[in-house]
Protein backbone atom coordinates (compact mmCIF):
# COMPACT_ATOMS: atom_id res chain seq x y z
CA UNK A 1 53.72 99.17 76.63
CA UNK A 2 54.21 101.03 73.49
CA UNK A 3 50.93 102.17 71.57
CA UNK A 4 51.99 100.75 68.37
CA UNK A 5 52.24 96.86 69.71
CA UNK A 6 48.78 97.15 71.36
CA UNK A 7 47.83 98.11 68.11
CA UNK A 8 49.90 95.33 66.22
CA UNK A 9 48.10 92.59 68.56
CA UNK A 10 45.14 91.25 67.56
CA UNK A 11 41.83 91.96 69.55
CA UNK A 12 42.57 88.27 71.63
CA UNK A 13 45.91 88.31 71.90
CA UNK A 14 45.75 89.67 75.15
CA UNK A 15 43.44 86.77 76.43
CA UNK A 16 45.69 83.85 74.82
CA UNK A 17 48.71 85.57 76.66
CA UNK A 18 47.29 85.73 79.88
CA UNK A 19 45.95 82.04 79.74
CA UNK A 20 49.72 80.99 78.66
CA UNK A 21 51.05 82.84 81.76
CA UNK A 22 48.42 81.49 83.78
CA UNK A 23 49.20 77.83 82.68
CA UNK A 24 53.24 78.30 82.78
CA UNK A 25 52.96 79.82 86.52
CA UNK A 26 50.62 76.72 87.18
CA UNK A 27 53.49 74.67 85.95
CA UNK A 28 56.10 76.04 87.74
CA UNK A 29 53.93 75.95 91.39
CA UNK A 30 53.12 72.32 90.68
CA UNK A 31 56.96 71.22 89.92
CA UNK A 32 57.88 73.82 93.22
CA UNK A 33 55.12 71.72 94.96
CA UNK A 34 55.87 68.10 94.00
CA UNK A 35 59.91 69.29 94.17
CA UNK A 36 59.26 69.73 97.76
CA UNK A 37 57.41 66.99 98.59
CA UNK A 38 59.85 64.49 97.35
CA UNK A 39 62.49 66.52 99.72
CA UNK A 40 60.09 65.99 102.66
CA UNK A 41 59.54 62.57 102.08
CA UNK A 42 62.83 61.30 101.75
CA UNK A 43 63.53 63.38 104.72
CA UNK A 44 60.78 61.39 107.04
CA UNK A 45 61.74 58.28 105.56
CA UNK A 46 65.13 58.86 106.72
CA UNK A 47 64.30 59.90 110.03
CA UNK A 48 62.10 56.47 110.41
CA UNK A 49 65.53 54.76 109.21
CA UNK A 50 67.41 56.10 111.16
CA UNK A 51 64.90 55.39 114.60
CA UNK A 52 64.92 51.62 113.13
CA UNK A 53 68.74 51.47 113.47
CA UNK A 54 68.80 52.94 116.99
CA UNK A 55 65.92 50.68 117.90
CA UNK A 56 68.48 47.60 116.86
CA UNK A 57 71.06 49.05 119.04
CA UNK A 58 68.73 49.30 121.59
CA UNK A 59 67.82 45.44 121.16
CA UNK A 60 71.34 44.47 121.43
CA UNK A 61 71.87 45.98 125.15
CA UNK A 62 68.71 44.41 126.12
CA UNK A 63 70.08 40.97 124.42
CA UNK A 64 73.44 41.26 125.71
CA UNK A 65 71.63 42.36 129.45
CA UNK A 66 69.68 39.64 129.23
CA UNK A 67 72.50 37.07 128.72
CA UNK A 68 74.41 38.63 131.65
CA UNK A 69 71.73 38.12 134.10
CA UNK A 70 71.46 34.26 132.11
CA UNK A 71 75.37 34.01 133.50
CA UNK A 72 75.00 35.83 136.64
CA UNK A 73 72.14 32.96 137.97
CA UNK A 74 74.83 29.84 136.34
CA UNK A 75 72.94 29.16 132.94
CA UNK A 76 74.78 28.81 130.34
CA UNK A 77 74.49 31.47 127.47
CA UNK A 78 77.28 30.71 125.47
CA UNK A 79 75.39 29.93 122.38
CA UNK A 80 73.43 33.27 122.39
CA UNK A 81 76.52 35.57 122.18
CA UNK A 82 76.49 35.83 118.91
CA UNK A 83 72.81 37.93 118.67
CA UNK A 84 74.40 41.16 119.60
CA UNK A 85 76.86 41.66 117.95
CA UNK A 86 74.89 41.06 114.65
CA UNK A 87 72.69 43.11 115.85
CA UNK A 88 75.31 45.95 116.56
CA UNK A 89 76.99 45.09 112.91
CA UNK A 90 73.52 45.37 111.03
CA UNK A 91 71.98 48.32 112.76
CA UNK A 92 75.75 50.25 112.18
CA UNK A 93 75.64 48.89 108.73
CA UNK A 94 71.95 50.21 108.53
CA UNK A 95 73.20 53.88 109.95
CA UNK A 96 75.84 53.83 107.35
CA UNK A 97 74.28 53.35 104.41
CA UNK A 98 71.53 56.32 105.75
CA UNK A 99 74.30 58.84 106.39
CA UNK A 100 75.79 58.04 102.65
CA UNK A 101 71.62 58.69 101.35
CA UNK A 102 71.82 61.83 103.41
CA UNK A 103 75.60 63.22 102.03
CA UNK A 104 74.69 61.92 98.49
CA UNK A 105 71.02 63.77 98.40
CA UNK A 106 72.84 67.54 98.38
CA UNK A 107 75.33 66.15 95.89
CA UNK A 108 73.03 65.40 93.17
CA UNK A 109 70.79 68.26 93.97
């Protein structure tokens, strides 16, 4: 630094720039910080999402075993057909809308 701006700067100067550095570098780690966070979260809660649409698909082969094995021994399960494939259409509908969060997210960032 030049002698003649040391010399043009008051005796504090020096103090009330360092503090406004300080505070402006706090700023910036805190936004990095909070920035990040938000990524992580929406990142888990997409990941939980998405395990609660596989579980759904999971629950309609169990549905749709179970109503085999209702057929196989002569009952009648006529009137419970219906359960999986709502299930299937929900959980796909559920996967869908994740996978537009997920290719929208980069977008907007």
């Amino acid at each position: 630094m030049s002698p003649e701006l040391a010399q043009a700067l008051p005796p504090g100067a020096w103090l009330w720039l360092a503090a406004l550095a300080a505070v402006a570098f706090a700023a910036a780690a805190l936004g990095g910080w909070l920035w990040g966070a938000r990524c992580a979260s929406r990142a888990r809660l997409a990941a939980r999402a998405d395990r609660n649409g596989r579980a759904l698909l999971e629950l309609a082969d169990e549905i749709e075993l179970y109503l085999w094995q209702q057929r196989a021994s002569g009952e009648s399960a006529l009137a419970r057909q219906h359960w999986p494939r709502t299930c299937r259409r929900v959980a796909l509908a559920h996967l869908e809308c994740i996978n537009q969060l997920m290719l929208e997210r980069p977008i907007r960032d």
